[in-house]
PDB file of N, CA and C in Angstrom:
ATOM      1  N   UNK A   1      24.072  52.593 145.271  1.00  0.00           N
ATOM      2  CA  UNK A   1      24.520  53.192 144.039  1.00  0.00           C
ATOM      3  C   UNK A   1      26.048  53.301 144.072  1.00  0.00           C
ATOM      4  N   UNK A   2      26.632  52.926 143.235  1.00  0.00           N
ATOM      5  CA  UNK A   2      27.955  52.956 142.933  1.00  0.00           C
ATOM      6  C   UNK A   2      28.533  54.414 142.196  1.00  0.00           C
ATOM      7  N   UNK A   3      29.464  55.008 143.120  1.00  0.00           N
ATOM      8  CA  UNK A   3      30.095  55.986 142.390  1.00  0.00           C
ATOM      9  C   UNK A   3      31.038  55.402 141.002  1.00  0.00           C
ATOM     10  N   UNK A   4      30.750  56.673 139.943  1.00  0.00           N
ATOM     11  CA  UNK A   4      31.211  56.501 139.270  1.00  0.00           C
ATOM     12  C   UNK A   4      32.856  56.561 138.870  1.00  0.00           C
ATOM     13  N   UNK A   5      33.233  55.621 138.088  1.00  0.00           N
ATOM     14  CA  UNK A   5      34.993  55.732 138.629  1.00  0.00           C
ATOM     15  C   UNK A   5      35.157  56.977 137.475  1.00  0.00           C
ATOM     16  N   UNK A   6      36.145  57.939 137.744  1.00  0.00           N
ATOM     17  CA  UNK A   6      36.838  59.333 136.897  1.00  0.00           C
ATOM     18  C   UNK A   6      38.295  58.571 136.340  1.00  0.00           C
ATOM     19  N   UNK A   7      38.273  58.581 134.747  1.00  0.00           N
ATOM     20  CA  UNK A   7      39.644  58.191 134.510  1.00  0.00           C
ATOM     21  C   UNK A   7      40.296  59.184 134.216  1.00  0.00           C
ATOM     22  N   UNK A   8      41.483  59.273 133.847  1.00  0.00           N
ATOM     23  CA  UNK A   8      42.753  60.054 133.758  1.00  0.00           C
ATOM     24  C   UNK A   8      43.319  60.125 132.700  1.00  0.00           C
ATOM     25  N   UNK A   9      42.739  61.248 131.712  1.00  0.00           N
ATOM     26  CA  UNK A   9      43.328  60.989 130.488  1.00  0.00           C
ATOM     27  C   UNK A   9      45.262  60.891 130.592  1.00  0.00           C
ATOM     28  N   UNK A  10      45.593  62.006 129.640  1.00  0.00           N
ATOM     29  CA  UNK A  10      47.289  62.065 129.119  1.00  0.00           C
ATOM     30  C   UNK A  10      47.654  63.062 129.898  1.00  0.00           C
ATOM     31  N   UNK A  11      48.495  62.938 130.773  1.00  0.00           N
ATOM     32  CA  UNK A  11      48.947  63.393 131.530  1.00  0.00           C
ATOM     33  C   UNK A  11      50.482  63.995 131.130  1.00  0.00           C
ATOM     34  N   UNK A  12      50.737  63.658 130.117  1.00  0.00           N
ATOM     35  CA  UNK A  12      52.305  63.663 129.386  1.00  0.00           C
ATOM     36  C   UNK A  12      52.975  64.948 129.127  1.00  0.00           C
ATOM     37  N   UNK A  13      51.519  66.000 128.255  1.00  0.00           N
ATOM     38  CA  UNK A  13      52.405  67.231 128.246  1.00  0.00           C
ATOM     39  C   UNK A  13      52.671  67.907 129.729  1.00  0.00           C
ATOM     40  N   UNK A  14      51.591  67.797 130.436  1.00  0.00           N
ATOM     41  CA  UNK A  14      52.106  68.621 131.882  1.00  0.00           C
ATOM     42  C   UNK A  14      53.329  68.483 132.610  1.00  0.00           C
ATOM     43  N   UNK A  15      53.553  67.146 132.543  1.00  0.00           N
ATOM     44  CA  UNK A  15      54.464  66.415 133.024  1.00  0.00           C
ATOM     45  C   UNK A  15      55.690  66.452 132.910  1.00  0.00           C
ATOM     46  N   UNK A  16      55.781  66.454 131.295  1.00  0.00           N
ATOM     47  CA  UNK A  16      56.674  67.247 130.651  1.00  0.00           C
ATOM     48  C   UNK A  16      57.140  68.836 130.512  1.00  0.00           C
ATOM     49  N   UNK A  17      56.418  69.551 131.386  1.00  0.00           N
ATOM     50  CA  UNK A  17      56.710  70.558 131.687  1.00  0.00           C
ATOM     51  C   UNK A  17      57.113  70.670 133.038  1.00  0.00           C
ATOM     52  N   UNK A  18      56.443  70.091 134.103  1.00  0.00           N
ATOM     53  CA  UNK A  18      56.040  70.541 135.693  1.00  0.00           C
ATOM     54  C   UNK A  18      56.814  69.223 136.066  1.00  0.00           C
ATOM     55  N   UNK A  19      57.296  68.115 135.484  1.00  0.00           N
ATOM     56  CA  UNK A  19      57.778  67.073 135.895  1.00  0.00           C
ATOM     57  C   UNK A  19      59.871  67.262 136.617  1.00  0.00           C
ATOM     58  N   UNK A  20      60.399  68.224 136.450  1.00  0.00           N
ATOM     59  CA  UNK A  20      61.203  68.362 137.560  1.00  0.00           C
ATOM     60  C   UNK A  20      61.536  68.829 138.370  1.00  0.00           C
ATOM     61  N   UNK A  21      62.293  68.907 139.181  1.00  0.00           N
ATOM     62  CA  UNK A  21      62.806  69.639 140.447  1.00  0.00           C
ATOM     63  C   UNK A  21      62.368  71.292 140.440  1.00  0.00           C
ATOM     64  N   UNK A  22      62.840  71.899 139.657  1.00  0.00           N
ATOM     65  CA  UNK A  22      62.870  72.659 139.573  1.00  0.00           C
ATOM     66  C   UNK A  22      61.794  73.851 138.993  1.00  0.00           C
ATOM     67  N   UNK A  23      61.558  73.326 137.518  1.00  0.00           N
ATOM     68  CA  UNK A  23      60.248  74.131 137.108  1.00  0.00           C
ATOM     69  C   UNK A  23      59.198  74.635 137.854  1.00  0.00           C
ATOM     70  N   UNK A  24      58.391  73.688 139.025  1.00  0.00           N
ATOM     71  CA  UNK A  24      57.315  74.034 139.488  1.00  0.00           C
ATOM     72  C   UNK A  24      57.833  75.148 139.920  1.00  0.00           C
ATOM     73  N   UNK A  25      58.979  74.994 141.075  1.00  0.00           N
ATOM     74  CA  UNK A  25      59.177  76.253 141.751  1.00  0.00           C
ATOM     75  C   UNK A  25      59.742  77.571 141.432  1.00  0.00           C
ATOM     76  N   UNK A  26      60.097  77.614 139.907  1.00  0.00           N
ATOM     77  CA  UNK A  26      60.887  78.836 139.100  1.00  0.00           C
ATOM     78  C   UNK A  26      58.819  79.031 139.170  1.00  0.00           C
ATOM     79  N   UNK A  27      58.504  78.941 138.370  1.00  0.00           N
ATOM     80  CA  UNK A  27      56.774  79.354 137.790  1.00  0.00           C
ATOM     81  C   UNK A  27      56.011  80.056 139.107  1.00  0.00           C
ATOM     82  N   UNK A  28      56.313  79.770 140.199  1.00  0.00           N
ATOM     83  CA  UNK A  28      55.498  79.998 141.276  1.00  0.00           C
ATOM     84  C   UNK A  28      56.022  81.843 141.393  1.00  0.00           C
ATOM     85  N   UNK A  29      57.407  81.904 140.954  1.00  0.00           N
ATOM     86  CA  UNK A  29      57.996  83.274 140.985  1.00  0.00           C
ATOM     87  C   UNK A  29      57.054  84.437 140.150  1.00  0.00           C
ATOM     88  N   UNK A  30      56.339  83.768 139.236  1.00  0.00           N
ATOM     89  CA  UNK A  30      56.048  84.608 138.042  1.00  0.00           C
ATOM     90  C   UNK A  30      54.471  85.106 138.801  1.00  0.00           C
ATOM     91  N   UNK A  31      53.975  84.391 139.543  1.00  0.00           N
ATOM     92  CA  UNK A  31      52.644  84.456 139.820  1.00  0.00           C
ATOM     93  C   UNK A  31      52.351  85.576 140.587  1.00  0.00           C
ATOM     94  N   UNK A  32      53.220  86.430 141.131  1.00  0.00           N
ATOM     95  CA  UNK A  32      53.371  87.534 142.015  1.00  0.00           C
ATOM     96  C   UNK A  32      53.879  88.772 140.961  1.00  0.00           C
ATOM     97  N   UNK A  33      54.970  88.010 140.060  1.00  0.00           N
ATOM     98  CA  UNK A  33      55.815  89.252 139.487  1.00  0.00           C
ATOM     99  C   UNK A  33      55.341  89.158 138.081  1.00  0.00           C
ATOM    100  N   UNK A  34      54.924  90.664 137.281  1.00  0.00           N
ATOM    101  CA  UNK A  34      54.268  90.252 136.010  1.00  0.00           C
ATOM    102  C   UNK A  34      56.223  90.062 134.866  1.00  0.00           C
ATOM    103  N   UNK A  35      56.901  90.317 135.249  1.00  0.00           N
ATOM    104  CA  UNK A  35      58.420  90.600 134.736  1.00  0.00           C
ATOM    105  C   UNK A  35      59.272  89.993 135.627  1.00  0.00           C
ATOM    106  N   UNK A  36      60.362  88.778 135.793  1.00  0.00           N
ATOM    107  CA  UNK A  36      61.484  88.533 136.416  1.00  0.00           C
ATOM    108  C   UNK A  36      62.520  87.998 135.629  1.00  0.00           C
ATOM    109  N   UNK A  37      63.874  88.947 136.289  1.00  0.00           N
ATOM    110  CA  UNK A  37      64.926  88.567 135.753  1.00  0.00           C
ATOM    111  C   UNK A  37      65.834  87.555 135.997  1.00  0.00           C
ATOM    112  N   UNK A  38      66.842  86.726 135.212  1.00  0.00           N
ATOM    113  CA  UNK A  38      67.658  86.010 135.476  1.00  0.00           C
ATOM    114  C   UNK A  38      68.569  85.811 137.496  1.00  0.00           C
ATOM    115  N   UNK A  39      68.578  87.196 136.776  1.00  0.00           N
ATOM    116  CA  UNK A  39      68.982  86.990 138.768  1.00  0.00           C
ATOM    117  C   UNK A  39      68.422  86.952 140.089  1.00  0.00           C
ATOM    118  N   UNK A  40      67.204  87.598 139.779  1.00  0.00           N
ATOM    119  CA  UNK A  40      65.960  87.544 140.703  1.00  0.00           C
ATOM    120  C   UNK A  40      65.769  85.981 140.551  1.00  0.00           C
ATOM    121  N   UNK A  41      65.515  85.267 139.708  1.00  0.00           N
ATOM    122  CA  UNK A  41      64.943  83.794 139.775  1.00  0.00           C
ATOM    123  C   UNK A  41      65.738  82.952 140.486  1.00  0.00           C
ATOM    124  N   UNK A  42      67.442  83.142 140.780  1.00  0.00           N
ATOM    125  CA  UNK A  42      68.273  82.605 140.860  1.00  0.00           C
ATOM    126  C   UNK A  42      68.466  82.553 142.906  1.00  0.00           C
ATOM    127  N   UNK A  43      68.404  84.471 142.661  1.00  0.00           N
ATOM    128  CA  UNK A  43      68.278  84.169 144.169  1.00  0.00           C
ATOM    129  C   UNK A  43      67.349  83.677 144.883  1.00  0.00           C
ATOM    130  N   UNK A  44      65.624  84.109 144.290  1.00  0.00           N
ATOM    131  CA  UNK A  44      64.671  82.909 144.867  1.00  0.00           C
ATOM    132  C   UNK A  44      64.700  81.449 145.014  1.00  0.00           C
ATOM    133  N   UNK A  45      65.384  81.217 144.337  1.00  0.00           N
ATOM    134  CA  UNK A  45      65.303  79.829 144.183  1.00  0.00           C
ATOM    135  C   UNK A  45      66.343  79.068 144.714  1.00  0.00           C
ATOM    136  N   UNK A  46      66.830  79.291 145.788  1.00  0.00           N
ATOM    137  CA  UNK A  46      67.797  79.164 146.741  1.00  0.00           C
ATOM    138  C   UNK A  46      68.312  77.617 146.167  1.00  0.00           C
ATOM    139  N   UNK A  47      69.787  77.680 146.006  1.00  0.00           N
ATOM    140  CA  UNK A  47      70.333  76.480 145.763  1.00  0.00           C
ATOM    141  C   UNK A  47      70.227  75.870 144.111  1.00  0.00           C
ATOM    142  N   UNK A  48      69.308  76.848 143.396  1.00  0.00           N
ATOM    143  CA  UNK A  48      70.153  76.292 141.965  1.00  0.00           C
ATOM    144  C   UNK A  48      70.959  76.787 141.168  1.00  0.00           C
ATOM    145  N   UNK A  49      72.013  75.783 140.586  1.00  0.00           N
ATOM    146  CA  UNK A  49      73.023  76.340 140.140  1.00  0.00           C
ATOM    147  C   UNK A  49      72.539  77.021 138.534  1.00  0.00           C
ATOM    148  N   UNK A  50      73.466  78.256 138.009  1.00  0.00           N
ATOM    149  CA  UNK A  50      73.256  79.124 137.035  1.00  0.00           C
ATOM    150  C   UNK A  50      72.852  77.823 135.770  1.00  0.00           C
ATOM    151  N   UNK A  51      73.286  77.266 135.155  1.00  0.00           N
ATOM    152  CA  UNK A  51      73.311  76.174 134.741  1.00  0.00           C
ATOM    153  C   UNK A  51      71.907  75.557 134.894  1.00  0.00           C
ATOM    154  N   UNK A  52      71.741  75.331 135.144  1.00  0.00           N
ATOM    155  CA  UNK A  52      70.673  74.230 135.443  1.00  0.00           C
ATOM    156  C   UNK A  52      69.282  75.620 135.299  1.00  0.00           C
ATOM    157  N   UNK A  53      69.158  76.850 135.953  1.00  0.00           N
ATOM    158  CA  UNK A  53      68.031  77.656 135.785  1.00  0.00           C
ATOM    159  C   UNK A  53      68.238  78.244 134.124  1.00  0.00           C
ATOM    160  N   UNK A  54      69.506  78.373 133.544  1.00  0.00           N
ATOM    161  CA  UNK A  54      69.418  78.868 132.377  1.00  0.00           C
ATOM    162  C   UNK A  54      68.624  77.745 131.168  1.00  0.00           C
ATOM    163  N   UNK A  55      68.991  76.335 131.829  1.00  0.00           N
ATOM    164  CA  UNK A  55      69.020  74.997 130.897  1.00  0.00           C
ATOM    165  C   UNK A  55      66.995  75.168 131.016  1.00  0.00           C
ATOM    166  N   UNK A  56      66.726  75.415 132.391  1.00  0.00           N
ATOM    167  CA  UNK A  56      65.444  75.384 132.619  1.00  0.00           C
ATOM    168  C   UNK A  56      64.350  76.502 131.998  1.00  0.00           C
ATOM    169  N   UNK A  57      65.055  77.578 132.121  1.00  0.00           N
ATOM    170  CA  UNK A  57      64.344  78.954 131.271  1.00  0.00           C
ATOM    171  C   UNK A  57      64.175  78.811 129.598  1.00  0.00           C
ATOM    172  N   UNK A  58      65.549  78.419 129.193  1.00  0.00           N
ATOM    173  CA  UNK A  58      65.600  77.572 127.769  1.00  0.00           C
ATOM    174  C   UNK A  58      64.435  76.916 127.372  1.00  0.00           C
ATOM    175  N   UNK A  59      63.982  75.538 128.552  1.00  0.00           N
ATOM    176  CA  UNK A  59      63.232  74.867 128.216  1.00  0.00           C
ATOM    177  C   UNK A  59      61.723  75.395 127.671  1.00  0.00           C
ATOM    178  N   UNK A  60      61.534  76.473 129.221  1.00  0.00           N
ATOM    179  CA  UNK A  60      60.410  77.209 129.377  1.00  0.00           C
ATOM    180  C   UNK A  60      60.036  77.782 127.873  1.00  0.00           C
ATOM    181  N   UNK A  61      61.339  77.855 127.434  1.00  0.00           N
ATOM    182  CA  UNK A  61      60.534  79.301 126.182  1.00  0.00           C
ATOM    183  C   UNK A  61      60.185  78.378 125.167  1.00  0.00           C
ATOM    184  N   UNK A  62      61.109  77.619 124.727  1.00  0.00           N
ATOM    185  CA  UNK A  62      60.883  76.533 124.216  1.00  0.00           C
ATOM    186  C   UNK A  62      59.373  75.963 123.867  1.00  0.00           C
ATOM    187  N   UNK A  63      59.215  76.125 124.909  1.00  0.00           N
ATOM    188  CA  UNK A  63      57.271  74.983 124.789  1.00  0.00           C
ATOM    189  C   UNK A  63      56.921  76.382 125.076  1.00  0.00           C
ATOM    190  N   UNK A  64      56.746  77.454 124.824  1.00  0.00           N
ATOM    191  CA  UNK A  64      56.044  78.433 124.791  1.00  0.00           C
ATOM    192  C   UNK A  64      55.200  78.571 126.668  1.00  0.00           C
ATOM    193  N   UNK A  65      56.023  78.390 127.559  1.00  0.00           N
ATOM    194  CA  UNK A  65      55.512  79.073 128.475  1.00  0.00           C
ATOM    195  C   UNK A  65      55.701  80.422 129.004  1.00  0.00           C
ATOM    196  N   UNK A  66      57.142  80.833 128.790  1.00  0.00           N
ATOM    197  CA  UNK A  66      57.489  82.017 129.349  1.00  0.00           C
ATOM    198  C   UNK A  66      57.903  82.780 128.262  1.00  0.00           C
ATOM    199  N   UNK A  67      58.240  83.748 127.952  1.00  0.00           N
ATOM    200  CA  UNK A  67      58.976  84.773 126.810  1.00  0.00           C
ATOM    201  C   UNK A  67      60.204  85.445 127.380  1.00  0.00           C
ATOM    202  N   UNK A  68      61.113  85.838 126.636  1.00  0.00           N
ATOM    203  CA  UNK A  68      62.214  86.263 126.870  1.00  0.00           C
ATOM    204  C   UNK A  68      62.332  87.700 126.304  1.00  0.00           C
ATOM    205  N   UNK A  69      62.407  89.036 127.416  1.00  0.00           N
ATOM    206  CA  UNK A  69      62.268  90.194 126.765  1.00  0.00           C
ATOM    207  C   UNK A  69      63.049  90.880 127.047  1.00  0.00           C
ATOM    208  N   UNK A  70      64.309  91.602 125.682  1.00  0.00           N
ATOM    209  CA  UNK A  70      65.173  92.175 125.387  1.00  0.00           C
ATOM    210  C   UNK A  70      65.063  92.930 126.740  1.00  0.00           C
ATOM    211  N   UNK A  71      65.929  93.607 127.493  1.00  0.00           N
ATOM    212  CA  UNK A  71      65.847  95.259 128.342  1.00  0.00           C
ATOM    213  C   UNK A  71      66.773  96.100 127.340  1.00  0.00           C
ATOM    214  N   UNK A  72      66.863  97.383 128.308  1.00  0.00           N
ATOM    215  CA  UNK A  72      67.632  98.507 127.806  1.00  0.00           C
ATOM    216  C   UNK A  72      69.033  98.411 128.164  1.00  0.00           C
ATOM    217  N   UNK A  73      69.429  97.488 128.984  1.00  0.00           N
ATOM    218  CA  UNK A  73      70.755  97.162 129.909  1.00  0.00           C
ATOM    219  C   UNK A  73      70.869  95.903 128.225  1.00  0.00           C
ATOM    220  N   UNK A  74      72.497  96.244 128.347  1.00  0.00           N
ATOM    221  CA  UNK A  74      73.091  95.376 127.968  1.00  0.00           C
ATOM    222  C   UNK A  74      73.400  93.826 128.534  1.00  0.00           C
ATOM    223  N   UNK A  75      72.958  92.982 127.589  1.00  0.00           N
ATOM    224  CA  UNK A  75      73.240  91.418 128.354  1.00  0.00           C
ATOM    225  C   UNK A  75      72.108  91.277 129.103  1.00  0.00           C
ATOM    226  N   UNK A  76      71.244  91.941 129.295  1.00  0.00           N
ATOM    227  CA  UNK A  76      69.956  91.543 130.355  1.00  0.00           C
ATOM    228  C   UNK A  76      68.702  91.445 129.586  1.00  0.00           C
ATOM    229  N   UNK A  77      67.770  90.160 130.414  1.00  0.00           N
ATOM    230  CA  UNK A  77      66.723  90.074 129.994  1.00  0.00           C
ATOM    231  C   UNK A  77      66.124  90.007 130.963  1.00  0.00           C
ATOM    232  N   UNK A  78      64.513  89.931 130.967  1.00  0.00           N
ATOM    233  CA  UNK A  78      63.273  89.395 131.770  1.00  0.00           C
ATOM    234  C   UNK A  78      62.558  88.297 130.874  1.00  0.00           C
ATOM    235  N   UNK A  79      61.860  87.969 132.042  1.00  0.00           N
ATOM    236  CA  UNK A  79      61.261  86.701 131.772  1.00  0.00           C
ATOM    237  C   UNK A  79      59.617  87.209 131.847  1.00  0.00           C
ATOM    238  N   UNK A  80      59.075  86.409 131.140  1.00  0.00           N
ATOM    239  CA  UNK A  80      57.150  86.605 131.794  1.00  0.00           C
ATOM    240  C   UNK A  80      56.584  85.219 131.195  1.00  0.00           C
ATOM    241  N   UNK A  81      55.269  84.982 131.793  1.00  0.00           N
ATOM    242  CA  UNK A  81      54.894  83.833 131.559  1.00  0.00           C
ATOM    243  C   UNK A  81      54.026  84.474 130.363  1.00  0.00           C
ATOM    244  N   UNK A  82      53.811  83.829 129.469  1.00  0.00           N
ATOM    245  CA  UNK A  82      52.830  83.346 128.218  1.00  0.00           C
ATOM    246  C   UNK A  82      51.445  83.118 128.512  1.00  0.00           C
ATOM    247  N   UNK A  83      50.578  83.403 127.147  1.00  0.00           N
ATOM    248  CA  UNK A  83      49.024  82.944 127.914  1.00  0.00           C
ATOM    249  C   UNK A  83      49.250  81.678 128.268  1.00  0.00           C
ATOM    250  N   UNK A  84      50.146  80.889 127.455  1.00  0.00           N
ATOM    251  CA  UNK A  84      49.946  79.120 128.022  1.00  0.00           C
ATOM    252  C   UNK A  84      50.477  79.068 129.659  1.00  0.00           C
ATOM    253  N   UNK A  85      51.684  79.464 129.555  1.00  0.00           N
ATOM    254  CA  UNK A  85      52.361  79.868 130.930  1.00  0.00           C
ATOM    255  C   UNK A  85      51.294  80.081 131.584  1.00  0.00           C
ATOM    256  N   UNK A  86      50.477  81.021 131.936  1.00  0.00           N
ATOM    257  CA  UNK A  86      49.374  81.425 132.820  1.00  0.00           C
ATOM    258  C   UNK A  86      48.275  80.673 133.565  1.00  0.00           C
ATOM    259  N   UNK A  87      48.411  79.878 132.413  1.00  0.00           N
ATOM    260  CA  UNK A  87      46.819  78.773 132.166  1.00  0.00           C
ATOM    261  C   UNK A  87      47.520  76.998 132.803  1.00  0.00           C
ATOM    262  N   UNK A  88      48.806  77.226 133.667  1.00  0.00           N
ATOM    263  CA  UNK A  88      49.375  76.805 134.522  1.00  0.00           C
ATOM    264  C   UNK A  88      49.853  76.532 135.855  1.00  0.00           C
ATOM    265  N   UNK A  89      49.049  78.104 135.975  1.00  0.00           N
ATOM    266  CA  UNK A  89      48.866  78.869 137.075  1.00  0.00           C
ATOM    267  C   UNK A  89      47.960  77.910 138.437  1.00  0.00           C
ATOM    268  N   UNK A  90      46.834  77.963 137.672  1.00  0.00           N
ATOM    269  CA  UNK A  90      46.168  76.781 139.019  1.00  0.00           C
ATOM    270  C   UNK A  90      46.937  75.315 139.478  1.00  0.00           C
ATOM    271  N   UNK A  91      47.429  75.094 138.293  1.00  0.00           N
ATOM    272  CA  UNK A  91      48.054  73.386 138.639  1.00  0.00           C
ATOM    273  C   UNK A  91      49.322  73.760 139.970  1.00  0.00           C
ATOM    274  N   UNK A  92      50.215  74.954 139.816  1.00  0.00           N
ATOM    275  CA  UNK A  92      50.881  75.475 140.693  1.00  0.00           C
ATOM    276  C   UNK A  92      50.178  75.765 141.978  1.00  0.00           C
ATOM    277  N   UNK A  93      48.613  76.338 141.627  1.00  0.00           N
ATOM    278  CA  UNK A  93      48.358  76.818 143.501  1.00  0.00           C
ATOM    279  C   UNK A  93      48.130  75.226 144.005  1.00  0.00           C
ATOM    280  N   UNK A  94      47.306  74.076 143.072  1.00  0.00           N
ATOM    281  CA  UNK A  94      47.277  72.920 143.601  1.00  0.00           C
ATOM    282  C   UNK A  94      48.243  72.051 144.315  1.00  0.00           C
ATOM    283  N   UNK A  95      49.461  72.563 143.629  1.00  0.00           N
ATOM    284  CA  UNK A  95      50.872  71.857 143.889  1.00  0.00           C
ATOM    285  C   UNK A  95      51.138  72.125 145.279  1.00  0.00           C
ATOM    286  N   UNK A  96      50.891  73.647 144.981  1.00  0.00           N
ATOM    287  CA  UNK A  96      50.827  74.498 147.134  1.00  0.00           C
ATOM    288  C   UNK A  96      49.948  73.713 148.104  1.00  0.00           C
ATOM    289  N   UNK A  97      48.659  73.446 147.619  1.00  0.00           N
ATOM    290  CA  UNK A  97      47.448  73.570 148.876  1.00  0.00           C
ATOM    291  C   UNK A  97      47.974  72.186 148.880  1.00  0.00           C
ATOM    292  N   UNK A  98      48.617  71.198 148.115  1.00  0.00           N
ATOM    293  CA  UNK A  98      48.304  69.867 148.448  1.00  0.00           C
ATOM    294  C   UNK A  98      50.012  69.638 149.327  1.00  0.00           C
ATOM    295  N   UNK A  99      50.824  70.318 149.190  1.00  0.00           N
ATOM    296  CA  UNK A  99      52.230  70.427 149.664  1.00  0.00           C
ATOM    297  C   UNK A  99      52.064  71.219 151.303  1.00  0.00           C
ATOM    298  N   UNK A 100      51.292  71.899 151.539  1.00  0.00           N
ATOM    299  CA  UNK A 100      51.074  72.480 152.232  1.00  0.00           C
ATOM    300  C   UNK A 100      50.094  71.259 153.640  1.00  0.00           C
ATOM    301  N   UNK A 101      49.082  70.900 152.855  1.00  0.00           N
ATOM    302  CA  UNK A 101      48.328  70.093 153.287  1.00  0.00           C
ATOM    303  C   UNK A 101      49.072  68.705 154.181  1.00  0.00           C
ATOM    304  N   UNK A 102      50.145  68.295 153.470  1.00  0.00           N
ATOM    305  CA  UNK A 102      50.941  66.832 153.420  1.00  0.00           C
ATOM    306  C   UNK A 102      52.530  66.991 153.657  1.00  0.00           C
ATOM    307  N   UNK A 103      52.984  68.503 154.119  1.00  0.00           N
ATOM    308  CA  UNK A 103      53.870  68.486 154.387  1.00  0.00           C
ATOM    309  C   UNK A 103      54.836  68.106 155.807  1.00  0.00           C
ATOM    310  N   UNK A 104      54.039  68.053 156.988  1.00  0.00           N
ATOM    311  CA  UNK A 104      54.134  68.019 158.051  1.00  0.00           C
ATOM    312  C   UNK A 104      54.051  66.332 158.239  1.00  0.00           C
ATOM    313  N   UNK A 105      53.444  65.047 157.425  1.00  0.00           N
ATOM    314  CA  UNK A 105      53.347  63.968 156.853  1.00  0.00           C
ATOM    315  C   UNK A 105      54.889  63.470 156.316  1.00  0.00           C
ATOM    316  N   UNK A 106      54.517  64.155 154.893  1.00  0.00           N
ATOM    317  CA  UNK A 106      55.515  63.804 153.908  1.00  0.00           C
ATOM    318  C   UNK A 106      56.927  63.429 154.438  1.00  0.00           C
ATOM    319  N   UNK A 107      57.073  62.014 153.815  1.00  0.00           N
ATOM    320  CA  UNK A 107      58.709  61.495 153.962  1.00  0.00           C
ATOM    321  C   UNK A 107      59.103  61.472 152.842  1.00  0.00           C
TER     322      UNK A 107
END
């Protein structure tokens, strides 16, 4: 008996979200914290420049993953993920178990 082959639909919007450097690993922040701020993300995320996480948070809200919420401090916001944001959540632990799995490998 021949297994059956599984095709692969559109892969495009994810991709378009989770497809650079950076995104996967800003999102992984949110999964612990129900609220993070601009500077909290910045220092987790060792090595990206302000620029590039603001260009990336932009994006985020943009396609409706994360929300951007006023504080009581002047000039400051938090971040939180969205129901869509959320429902993103597993593709991130996959990203782990399989990074985790293939890292000691990986060139």
């Amino acid at each position: 008996m021949v297994a059956k082959k599984t095709t692969v639909g559109c892969v495009k919007a994810a991709t378009d979200i989770l497809g650079d450097k950076w995104t996967p690993q800003l999102l992984r922040f949110f999964i612990n914290e129900e609220k993070v701020r601009f500077c909290q993300l910045q220092d987790l995320a060792v090595g990206i420049n302000p620029r590039t996480l603001s260009a990336r948070l932009d994006n985020l809200e943009r396609k409706g993953i994360v929300k951007r919420i006023a504080t009581t401090s002047v000039a400051r916001c938090e971040y939180s993920l969205t129901p869509k944001g959320h429902d993103l959540i597993p593709i991130i632990f996959d990203m782990e178990a399989w990074s985790t799995k293939y890292t000691p490998s990986y060139t």
